[in-house]
Protein backbone atom coordinates (compact mmCIF):
# COMPACT_ATOMS: atom_id res chain seq x y z
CA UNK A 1 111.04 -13.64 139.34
CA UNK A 2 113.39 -15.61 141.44
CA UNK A 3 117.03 -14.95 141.67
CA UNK A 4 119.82 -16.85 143.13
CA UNK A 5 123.47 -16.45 142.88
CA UNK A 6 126.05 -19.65 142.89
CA UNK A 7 129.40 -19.28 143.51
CA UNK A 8 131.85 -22.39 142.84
CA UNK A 9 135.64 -21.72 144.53
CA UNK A 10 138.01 -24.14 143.61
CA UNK A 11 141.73 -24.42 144.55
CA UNK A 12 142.94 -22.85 140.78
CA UNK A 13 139.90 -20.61 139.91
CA UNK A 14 136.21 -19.35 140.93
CA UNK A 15 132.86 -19.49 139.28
CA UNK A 16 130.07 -16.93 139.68
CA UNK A 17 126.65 -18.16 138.42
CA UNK A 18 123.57 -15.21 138.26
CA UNK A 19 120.13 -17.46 138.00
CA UNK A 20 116.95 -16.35 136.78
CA UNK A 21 113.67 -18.23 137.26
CA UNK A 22 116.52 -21.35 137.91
CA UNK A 23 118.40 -19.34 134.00
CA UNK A 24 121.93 -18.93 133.95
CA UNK A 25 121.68 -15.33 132.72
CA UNK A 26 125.74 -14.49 133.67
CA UNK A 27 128.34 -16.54 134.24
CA UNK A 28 132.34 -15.61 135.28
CA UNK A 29 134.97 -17.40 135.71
CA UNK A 30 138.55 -16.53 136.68
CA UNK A 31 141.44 -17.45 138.44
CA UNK A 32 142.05 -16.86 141.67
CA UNK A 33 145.33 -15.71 141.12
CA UNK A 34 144.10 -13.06 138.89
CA UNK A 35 143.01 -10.02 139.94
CA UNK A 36 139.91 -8.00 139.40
CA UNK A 37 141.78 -4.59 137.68
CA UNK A 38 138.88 -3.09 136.86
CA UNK A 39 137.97 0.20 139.99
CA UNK A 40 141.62 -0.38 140.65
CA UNK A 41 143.70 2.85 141.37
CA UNK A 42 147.63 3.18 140.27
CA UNK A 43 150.30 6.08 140.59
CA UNK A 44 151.88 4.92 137.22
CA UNK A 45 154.78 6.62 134.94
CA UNK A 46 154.55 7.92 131.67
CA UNK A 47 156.08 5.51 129.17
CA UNK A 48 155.05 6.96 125.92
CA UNK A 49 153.79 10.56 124.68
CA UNK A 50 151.98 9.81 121.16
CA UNK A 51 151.10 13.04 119.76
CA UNK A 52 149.40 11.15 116.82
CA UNK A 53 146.53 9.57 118.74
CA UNK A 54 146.63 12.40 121.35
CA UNK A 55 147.11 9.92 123.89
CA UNK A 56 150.30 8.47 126.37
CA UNK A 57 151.05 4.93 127.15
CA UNK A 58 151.34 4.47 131.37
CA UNK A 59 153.19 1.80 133.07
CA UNK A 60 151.29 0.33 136.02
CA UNK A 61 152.76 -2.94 136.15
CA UNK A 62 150.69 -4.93 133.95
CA UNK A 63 151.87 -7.10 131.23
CA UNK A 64 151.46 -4.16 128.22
CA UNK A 65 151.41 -0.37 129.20
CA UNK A 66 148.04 1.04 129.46
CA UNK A 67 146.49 3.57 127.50
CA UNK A 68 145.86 7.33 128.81
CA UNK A 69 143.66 9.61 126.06
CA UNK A 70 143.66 12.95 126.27
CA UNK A 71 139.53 13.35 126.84
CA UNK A 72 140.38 10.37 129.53
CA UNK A 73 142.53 13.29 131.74
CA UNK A 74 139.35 14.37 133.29
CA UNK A 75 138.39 17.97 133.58
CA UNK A 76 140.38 18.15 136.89
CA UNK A 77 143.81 16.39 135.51
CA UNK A 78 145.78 19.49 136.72
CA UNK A 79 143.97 19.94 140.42
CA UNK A 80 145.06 16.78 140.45
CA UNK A 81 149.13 17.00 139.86
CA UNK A 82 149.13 19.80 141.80
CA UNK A 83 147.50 18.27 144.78
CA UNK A 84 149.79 15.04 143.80
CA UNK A 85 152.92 17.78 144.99
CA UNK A 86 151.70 18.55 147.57
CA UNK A 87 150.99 15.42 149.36
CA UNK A 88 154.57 13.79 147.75
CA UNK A 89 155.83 17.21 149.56
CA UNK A 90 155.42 16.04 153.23
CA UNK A 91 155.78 12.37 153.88
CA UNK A 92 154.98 12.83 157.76
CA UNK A 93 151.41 14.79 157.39
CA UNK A 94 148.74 14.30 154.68
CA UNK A 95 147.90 17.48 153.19
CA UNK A 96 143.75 16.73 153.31
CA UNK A 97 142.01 17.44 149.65
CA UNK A 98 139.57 19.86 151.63
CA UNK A 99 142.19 22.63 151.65
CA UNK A 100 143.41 21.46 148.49
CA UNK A 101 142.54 24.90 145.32
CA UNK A 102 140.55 23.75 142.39
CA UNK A 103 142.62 24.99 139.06
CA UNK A 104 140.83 25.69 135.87
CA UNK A 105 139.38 23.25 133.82
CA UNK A 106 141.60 21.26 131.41
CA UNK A 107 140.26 22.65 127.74
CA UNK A 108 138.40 19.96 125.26
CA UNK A 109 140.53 20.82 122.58
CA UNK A 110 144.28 20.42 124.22
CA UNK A 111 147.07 17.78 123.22
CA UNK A 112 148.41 15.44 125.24
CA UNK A 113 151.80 16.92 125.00
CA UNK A 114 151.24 19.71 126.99
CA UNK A 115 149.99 18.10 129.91
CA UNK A 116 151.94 14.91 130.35
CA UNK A 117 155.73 14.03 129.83
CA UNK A 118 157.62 10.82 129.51
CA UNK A 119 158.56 10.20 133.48
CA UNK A 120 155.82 12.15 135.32
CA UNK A 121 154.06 10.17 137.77
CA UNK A 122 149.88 9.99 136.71
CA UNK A 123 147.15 8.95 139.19
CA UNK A 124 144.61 6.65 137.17
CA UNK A 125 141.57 4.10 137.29
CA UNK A 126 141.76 1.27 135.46
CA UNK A 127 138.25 1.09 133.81
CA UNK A 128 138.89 -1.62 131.17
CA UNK A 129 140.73 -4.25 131.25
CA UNK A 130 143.48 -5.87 128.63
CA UNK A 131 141.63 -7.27 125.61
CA UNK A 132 143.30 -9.50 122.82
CA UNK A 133 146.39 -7.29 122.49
CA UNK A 134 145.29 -4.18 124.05
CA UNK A 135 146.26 -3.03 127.72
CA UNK A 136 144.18 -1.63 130.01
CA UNK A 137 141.99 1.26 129.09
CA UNK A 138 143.14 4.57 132.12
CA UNK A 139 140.85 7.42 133.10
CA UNK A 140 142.54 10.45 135.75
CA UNK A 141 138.78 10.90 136.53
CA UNK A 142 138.90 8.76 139.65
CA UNK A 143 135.87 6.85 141.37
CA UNK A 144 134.82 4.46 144.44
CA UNK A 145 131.63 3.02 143.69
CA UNK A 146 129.76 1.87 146.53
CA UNK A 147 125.93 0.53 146.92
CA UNK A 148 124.24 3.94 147.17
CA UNK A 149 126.80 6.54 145.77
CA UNK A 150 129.59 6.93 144.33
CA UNK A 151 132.28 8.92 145.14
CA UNK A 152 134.20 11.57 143.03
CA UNK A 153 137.99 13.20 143.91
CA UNK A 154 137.74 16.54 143.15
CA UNK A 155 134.40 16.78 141.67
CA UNK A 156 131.65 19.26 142.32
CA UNK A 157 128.27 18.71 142.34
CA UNK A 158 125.45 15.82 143.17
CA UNK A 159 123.94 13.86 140.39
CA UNK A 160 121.20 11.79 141.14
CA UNK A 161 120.51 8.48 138.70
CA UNK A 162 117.70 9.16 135.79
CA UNK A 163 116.23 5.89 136.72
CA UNK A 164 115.01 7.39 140.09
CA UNK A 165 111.55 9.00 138.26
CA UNK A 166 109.46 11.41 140.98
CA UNK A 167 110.99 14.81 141.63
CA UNK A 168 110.54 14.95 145.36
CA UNK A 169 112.96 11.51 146.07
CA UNK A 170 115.27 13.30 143.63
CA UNK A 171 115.44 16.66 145.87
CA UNK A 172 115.63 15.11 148.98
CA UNK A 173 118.41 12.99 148.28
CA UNK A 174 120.38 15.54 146.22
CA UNK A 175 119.86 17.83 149.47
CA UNK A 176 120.94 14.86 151.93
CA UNK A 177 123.93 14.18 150.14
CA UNK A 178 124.78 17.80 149.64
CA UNK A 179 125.01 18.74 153.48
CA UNK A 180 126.97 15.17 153.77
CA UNK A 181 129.59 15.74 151.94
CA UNK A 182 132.74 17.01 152.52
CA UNK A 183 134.58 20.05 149.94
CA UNK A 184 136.17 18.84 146.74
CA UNK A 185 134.21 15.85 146.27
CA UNK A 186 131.72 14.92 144.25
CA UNK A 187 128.78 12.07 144.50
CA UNK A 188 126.60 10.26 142.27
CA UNK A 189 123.85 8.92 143.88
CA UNK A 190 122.39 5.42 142.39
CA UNK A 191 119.00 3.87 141.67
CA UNK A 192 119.07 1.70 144.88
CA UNK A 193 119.11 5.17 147.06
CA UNK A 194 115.79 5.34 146.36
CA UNK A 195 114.01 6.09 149.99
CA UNK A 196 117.08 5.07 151.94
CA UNK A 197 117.47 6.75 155.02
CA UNK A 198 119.82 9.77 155.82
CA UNK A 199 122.00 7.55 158.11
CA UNK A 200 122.62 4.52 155.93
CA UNK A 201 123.79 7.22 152.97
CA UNK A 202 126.23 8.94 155.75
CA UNK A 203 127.53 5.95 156.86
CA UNK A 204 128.56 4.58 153.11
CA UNK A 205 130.08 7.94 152.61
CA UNK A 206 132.10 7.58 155.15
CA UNK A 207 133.11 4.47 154.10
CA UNK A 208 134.19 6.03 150.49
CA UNK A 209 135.46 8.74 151.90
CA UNK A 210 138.12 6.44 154.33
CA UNK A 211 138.75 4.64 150.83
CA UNK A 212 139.95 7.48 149.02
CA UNK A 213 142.41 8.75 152.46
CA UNK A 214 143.79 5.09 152.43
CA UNK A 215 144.97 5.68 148.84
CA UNK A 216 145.88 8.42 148.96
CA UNK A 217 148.14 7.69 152.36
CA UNK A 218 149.49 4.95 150.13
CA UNK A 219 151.00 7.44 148.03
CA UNK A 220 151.79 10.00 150.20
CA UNK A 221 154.21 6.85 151.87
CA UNK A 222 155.60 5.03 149.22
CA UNK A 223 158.56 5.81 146.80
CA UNK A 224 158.27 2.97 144.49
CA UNK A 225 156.37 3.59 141.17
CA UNK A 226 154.06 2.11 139.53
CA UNK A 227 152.12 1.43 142.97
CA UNK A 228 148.53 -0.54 143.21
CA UNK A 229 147.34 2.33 145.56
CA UNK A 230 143.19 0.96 145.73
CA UNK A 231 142.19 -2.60 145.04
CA UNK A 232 138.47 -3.15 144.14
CA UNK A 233 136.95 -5.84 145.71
CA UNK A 234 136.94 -9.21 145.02
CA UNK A 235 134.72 -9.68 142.19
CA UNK A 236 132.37 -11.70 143.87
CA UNK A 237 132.14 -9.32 146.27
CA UNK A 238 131.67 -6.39 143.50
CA UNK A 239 129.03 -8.53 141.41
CA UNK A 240 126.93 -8.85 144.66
CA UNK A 241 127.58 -5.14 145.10
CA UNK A 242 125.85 -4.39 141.82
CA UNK A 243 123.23 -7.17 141.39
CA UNK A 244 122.04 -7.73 145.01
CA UNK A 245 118.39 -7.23 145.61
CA UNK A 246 116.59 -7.52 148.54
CA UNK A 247 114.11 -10.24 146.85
CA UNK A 248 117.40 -12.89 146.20
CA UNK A 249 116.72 -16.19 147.31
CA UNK A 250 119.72 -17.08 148.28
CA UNK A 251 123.18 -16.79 148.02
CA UNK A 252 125.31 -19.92 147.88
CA UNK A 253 129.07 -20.43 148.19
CA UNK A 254 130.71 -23.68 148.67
CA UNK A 255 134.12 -22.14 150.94
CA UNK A 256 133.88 -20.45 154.04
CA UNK A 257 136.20 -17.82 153.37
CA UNK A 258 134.54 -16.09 150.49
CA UNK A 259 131.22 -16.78 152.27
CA UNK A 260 132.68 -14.66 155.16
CA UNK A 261 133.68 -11.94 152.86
CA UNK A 262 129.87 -11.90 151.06
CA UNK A 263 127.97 -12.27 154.73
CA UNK A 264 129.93 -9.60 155.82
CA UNK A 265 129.16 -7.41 153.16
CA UNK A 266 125.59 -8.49 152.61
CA UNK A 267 125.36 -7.60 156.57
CA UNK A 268 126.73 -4.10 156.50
CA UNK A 269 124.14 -3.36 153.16
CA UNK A 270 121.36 -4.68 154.63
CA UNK A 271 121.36 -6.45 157.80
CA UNK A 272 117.45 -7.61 157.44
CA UNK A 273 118.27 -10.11 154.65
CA UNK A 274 122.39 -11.38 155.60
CA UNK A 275 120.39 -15.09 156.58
CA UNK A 276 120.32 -15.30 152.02
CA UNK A 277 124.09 -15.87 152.41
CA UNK A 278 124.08 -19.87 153.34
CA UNK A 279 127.29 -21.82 153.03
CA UNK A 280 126.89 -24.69 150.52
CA UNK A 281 128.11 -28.22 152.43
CA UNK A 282 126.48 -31.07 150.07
CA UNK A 283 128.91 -33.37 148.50
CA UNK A 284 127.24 -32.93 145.10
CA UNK A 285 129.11 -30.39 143.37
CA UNK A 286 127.44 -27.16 143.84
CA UNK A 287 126.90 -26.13 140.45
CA UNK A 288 125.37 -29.44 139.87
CA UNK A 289 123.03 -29.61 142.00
CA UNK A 290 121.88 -25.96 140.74
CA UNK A 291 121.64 -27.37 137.47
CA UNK A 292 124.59 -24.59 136.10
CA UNK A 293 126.66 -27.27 134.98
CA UNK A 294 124.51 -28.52 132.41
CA UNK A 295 123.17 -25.45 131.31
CA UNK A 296 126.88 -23.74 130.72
CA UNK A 297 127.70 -26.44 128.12
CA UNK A 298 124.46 -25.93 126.44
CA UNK A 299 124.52 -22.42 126.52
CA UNK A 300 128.07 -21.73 125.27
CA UNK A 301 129.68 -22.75 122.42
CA UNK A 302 129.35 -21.76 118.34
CA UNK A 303 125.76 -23.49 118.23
CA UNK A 304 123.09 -22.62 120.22
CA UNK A 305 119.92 -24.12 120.40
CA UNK A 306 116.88 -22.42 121.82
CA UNK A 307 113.23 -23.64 121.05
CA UNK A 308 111.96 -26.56 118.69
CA UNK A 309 114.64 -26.95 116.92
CA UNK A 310 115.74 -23.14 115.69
CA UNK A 311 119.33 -22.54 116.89
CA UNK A 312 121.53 -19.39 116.73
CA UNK A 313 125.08 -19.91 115.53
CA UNK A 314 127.21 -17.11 117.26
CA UNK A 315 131.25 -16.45 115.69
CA UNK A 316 133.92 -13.76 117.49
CA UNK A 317 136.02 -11.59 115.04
CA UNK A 318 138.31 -9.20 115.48
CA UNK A 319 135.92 -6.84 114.66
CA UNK A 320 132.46 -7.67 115.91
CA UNK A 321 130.35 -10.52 117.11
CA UNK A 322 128.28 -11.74 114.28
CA UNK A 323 124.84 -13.95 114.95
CA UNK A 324 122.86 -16.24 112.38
CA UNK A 325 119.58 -16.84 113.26
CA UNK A 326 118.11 -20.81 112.01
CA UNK A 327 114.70 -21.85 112.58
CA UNK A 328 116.17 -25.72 111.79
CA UNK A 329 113.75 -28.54 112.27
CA UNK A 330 111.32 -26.12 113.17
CA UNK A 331 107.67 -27.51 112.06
CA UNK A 332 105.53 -24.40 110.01
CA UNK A 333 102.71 -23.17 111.09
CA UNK A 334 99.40 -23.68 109.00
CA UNK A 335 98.83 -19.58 108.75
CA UNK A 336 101.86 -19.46 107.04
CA UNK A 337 105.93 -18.96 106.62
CA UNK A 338 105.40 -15.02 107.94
CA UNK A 339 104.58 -16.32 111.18
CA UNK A 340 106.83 -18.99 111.96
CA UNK A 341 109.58 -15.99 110.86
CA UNK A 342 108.13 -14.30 113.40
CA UNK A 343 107.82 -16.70 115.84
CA UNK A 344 111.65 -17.98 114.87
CA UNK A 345 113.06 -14.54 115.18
CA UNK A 346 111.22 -13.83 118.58
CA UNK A 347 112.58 -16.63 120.32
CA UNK A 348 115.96 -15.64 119.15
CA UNK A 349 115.50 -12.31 120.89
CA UNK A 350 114.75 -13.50 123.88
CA UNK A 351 117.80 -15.91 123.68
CA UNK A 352 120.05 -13.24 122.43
CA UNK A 353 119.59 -10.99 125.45
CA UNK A 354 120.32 -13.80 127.38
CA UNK A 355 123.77 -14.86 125.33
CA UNK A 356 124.73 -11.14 125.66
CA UNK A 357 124.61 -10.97 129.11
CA UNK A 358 125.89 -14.57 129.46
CA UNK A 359 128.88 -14.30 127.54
CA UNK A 360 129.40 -10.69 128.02
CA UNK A 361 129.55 -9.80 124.39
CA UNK A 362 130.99 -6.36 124.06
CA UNK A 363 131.66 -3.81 120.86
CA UNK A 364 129.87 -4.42 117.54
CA UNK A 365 127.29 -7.39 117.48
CA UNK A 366 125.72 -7.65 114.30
CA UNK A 367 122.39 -10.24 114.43
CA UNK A 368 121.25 -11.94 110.92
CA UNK A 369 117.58 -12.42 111.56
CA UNK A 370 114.88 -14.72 109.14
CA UNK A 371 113.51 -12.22 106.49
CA UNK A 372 110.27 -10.91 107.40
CA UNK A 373 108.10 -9.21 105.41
CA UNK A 374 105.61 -7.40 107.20
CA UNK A 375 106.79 -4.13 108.60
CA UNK A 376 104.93 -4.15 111.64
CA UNK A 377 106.25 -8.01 112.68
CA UNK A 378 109.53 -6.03 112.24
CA UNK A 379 108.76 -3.54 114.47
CA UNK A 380 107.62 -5.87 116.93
CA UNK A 381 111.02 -8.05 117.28
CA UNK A 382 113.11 -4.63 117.76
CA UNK A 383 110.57 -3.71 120.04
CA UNK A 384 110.76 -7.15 121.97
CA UNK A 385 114.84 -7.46 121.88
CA UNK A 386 114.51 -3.56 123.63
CA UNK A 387 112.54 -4.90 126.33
CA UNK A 388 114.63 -8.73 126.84
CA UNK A 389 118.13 -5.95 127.11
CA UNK A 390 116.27 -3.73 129.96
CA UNK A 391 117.71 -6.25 131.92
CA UNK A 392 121.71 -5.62 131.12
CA UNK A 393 123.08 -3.96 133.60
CA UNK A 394 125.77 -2.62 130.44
CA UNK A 395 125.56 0.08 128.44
CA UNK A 396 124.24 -0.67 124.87
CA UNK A 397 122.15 0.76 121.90
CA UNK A 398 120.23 -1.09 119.27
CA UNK A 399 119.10 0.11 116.29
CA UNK A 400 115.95 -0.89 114.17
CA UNK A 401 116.10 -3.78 111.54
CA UNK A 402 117.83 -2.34 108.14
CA UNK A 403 116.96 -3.28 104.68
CA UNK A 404 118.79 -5.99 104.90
CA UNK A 405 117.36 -8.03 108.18
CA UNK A 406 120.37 -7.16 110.06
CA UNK A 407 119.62 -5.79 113.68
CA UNK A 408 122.88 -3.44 114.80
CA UNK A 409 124.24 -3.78 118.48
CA UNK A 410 126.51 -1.95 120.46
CA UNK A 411 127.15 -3.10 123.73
CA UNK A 412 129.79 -1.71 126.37
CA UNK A 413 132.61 -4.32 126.82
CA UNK A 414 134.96 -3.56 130.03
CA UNK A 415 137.01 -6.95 129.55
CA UNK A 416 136.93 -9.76 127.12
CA UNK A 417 134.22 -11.97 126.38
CA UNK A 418 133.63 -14.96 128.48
CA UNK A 419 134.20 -17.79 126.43
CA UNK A 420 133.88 -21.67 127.23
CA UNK A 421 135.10 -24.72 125.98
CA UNK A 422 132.29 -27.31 125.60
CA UNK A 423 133.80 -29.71 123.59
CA UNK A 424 135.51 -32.38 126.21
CA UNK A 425 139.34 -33.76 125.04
CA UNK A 426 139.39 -37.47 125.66
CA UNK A 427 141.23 -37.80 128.99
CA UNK A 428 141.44 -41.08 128.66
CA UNK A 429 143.42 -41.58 124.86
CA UNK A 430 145.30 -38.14 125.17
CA UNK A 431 144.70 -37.72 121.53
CA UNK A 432 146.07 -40.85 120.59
CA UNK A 433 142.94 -42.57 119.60
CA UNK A 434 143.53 -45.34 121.42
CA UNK A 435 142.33 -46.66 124.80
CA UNK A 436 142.70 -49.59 127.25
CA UNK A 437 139.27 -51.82 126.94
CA UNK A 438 136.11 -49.73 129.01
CA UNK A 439 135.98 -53.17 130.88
CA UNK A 440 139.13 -52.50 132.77
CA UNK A 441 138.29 -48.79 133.51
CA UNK A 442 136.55 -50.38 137.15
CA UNK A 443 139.94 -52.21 137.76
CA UNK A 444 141.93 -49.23 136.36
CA UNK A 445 139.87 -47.33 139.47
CA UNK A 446 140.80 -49.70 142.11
CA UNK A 447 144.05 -49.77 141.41
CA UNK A 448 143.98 -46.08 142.15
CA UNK A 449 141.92 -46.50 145.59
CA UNK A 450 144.50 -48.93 146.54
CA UNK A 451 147.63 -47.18 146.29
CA UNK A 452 145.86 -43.86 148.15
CA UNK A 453 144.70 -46.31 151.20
CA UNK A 454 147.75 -49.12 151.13
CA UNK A 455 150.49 -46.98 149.88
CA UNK A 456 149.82 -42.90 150.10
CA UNK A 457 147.61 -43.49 153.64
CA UNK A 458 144.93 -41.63 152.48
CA UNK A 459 141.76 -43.77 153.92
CA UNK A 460 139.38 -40.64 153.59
CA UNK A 461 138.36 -39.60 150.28
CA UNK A 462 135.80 -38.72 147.21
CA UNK A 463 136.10 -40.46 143.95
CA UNK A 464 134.13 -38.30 141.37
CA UNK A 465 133.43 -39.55 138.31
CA UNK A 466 130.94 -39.31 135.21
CA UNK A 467 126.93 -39.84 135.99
CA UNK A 468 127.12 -42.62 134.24
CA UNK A 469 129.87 -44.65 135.66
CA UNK A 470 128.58 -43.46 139.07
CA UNK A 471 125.48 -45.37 138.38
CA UNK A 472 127.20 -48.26 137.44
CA UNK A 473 129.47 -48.71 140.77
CA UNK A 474 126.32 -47.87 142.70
CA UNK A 475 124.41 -50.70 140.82
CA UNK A 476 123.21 -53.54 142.79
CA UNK A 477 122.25 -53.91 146.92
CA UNK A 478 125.86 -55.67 146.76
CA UNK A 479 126.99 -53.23 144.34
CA UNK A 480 130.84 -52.32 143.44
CA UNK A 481 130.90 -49.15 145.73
CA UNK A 482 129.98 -51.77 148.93
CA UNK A 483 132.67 -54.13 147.67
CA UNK A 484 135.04 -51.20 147.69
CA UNK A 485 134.14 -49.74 151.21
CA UNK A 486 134.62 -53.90 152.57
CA UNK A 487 138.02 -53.70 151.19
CA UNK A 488 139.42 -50.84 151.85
CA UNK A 489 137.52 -48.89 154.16
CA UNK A 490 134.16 -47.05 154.83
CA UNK A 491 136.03 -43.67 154.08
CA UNK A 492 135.45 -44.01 150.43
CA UNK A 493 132.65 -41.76 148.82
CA UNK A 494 131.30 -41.87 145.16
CA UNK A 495 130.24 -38.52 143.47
CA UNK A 496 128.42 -38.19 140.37
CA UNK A 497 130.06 -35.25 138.69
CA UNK A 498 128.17 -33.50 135.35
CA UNK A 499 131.83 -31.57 134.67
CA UNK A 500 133.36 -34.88 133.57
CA UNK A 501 134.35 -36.74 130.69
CA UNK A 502 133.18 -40.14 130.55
CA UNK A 503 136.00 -42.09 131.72
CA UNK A 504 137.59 -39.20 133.40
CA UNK A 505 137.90 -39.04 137.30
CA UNK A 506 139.11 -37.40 139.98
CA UNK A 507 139.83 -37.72 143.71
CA UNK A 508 139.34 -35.03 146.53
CA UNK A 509 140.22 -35.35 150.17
CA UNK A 510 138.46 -34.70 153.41
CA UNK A 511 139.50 -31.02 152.92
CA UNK A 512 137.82 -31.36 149.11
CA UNK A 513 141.74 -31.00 147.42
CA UNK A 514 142.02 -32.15 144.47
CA UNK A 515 144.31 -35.36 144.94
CA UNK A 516 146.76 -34.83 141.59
CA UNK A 517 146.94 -38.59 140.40
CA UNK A 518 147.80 -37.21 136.76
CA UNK A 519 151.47 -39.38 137.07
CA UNK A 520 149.66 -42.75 137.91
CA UNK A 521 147.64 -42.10 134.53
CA UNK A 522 150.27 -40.93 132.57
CA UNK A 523 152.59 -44.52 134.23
CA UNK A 524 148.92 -46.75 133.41
């Protein structure tokens, strides 16, 4: 299997595309402005004691005050306030968590109330982020996850991942990591510590380890509450973190800055494969000539269609996620309806593992499959949608078809579900319904090219525009495109762009800006 990650930064927001075999299997988009809040680390202030749901409301400067429950305290919550005093005690020296006493263990079955009150300052981890109306979800059980460990405040012991199977890796790197690390903390080592030597695990510790000091300095110096005290990386960054394998084909980014940031990081992980990381120069957009483009408005949307003609329809509620599967068009088989159910409600499996992952559907999903009525072809789809979800890197469980054909998901969900518009608004009409004749849309461009040469100065540029119209302007050995470069200069490029409507366009600069010529249209 080949994998290859694609990474689209724009001026307002960037794209991270995870491919497959050349399969979108994830996809996330954000702005840039936004940050990634999940890993990050606040010293918030109580807002809100609730006795009722045995929980508090925190302020760390987000929009709606987060939510603190009492289980979410962490079995350390008061080695942790009292260390808190102690560093807030001396601003000059930091009081090192080494020396710092371990208190007793906060009980299971203790209220809220009589740990926290309305004003005390709280150090907590963001580890989900706002959803619909929700805040962010807070732990006090802090962590700083890096490739091979992760590293625990206050904890205790070394837990090495289930995933890593024969006995003697286990001891060895439960004995490495136990002479590594320093008193008071804890480490979890992950699957991709498997056989890694004794100096690459020392030196990401100490890279955790200076992590947590820089936080905690942050506190130790700062008066102002609520405080961002740790940032998780950029979330390009952390999804490379998480996903990268040795076997990628490549990494491609179309700006030098975040391509810095992933070389960098790729280089200090493993230095033996940092030449994946290539910088993406082609004036094709880059997730067009991946082929992402295409296959994100195919693959999102409230219709899905997978194979011959069977198509999954896929609708969000407050609740859950619910899933119809529909074979369609979908020729029978000559050995009967039983197996081209089977067949149907296969295909769906496989596509279903990859729309979970995809969208990142989270909570409740609840799939409507095409009766079957042979126990064992039952057995054999939940045995195939197991397998297609060994993939997803999130937490989920799946139960066994019920009497009903229904197939039960739950699926961990740390921030809403990615969810993109396919349908394309007429930029042309503006909802009106009405439109200058197509036949002037060539003049309509070259009105635009003229004022950026004769009356902005701009005399290098790229005009993108639909596939279609592209070919049309390139028509010809004396085709529009040559006219165009006669006239007004040999600076003018023509991009076929998949992104765009079919009279829409756009112009970039030398620097690939956007050039905002939204007033001309609005004035045409």
């Amino acid at each position: 299997m080949t994998s290859e990650v694609i990474i689209d930064v724009q001026p307002k927001d960037i794209s991270i595309a995870l491919l497959e075999d050349k399969q979108l299997v994830e996809y996330q988009n954000e702005p840039r402005s936004a940050s990634y809040s999940v890993g990050n680390i606040y010293i918030g202030k109580v807002r809100k004691v609730m006795p009722g749901l045995n929980a508090c409301f925190v302020d760390v400067g987000s929009e709606r005050d987060a939510f603190l429950h009492y289980l979410d305290l962490g079995l350390q919550f008061s080695s942790f306030e009292k260390y808190l005093k102690q560093v807030a005690s001396d601003r000059k020296k930091l009081y090192p968590l080494q020396k710092a006493m371990r208190l007793p263990d906060l009980p299971k079955e203790g209220t809220i109330q009589s740990m926290v009150q309305v004003g005390q300052e709280v150090l907590v981890q963001v580890v989900k982020e706002p959803i619909n109306t929700k805040g962010p979800r807070l732990t006090c059980d802090l962590s700083f996850a890096g490739r091979y460990m992760v590293l625990i405040p206050f904890g205790d012991k070394v837990s090495v991942s289930s995933k890593i199977k024969k006995g003697e890796e286990r001891s060895r790197l439960k004995q490495l990591v136990q002479s590594m690390k320093p008193k008071n903390f804890g480490v979890i080592v992950r699957t991709v510590a498997e056989g890694k030597r004794a100096a690459e695990l020392d030196q990401e510790l100490k890279v955790l380890l200076k992590r947590w000091e820089d936080a905690i300095t942050r506190v130790q110096k700062t008066t102002e509450r609520p405080q961002l005290i740790f940032e998780e990386q950029s979330r390009s960054v952390a999804l490379i973190r998480d996903l990268f394998n040795p076997t990628y084909d490549g990494i491609y980014v179309n700006d030098s800055d975040v391509y810095d940031q992933i070389h960098d990081y790729v280089s200090l992980i493993a230095p033996e494969r940092a030449d994946v990381v290539k910088l993406y120069n082609g004036n094709v957009p880059i997730f067009d000539n991946f082929n992402v483009t295409k296959q994100i408005k195919s693959g999102f949307g409230r219709t899905v269609n997978y194979k011959r003609g069977a198509y999954l329809i896929i609708e969000h509620t407050e609740a859950m996620h619910v899933v119809d599967v529909n074979s369609g068009t979908r020729i029978k088989k000559d050995n009967g309806q039983e197996e081209n159910a089977l067949e149907t409600n296969l295909g769906a499996a496989d596509e279903l593992a990859r729309q979970l992952r995809l969208r990142d559907m989270g909570g409740i999903i609840v799939v409507d499959f095409i009766d079957m009525n042979l126990a064992e072809d039952r057995q054999l789809l939940y045995e195939r949608m197991c397998e297609n979800m060994k993939k997803d890197r999130a937490r989920h469980n799946i139960l066994p078809l019920s009497k009903f054909g229904l197939m039960q998901i739950t699926r961990q969900r740390v921030r809403p579900a990615m969810d993109v518009a396919v349908e394309e608004n007429c930029p042309t009409c503006h909802g009106t319904g009405k439109i200058k004749s197509s036949i002037l849309f060539t003049d309509q461009l070259e009105s635009k090219i003229d004022s950026l040469v004769n009356k902005i100065g701009i005399r290098r540029f790229t005009l993108h525009v639909h596939p279609y119209v592209a070919a049309f302007i390139n028509k010809g050995v004396f085709s529009l495109k040559r006219r165009w470069q006669l006239k007004y200069g040999f600076g003018l490029d023509i991009v076929a762009s998949q992104k765009l409507a079919f009279l829409q366009y756009e112009f970039y600069d030398q620097n690939r800006q956007l050039i905002e010529m939204q007033e001309e249209i609005d004035k045409a």
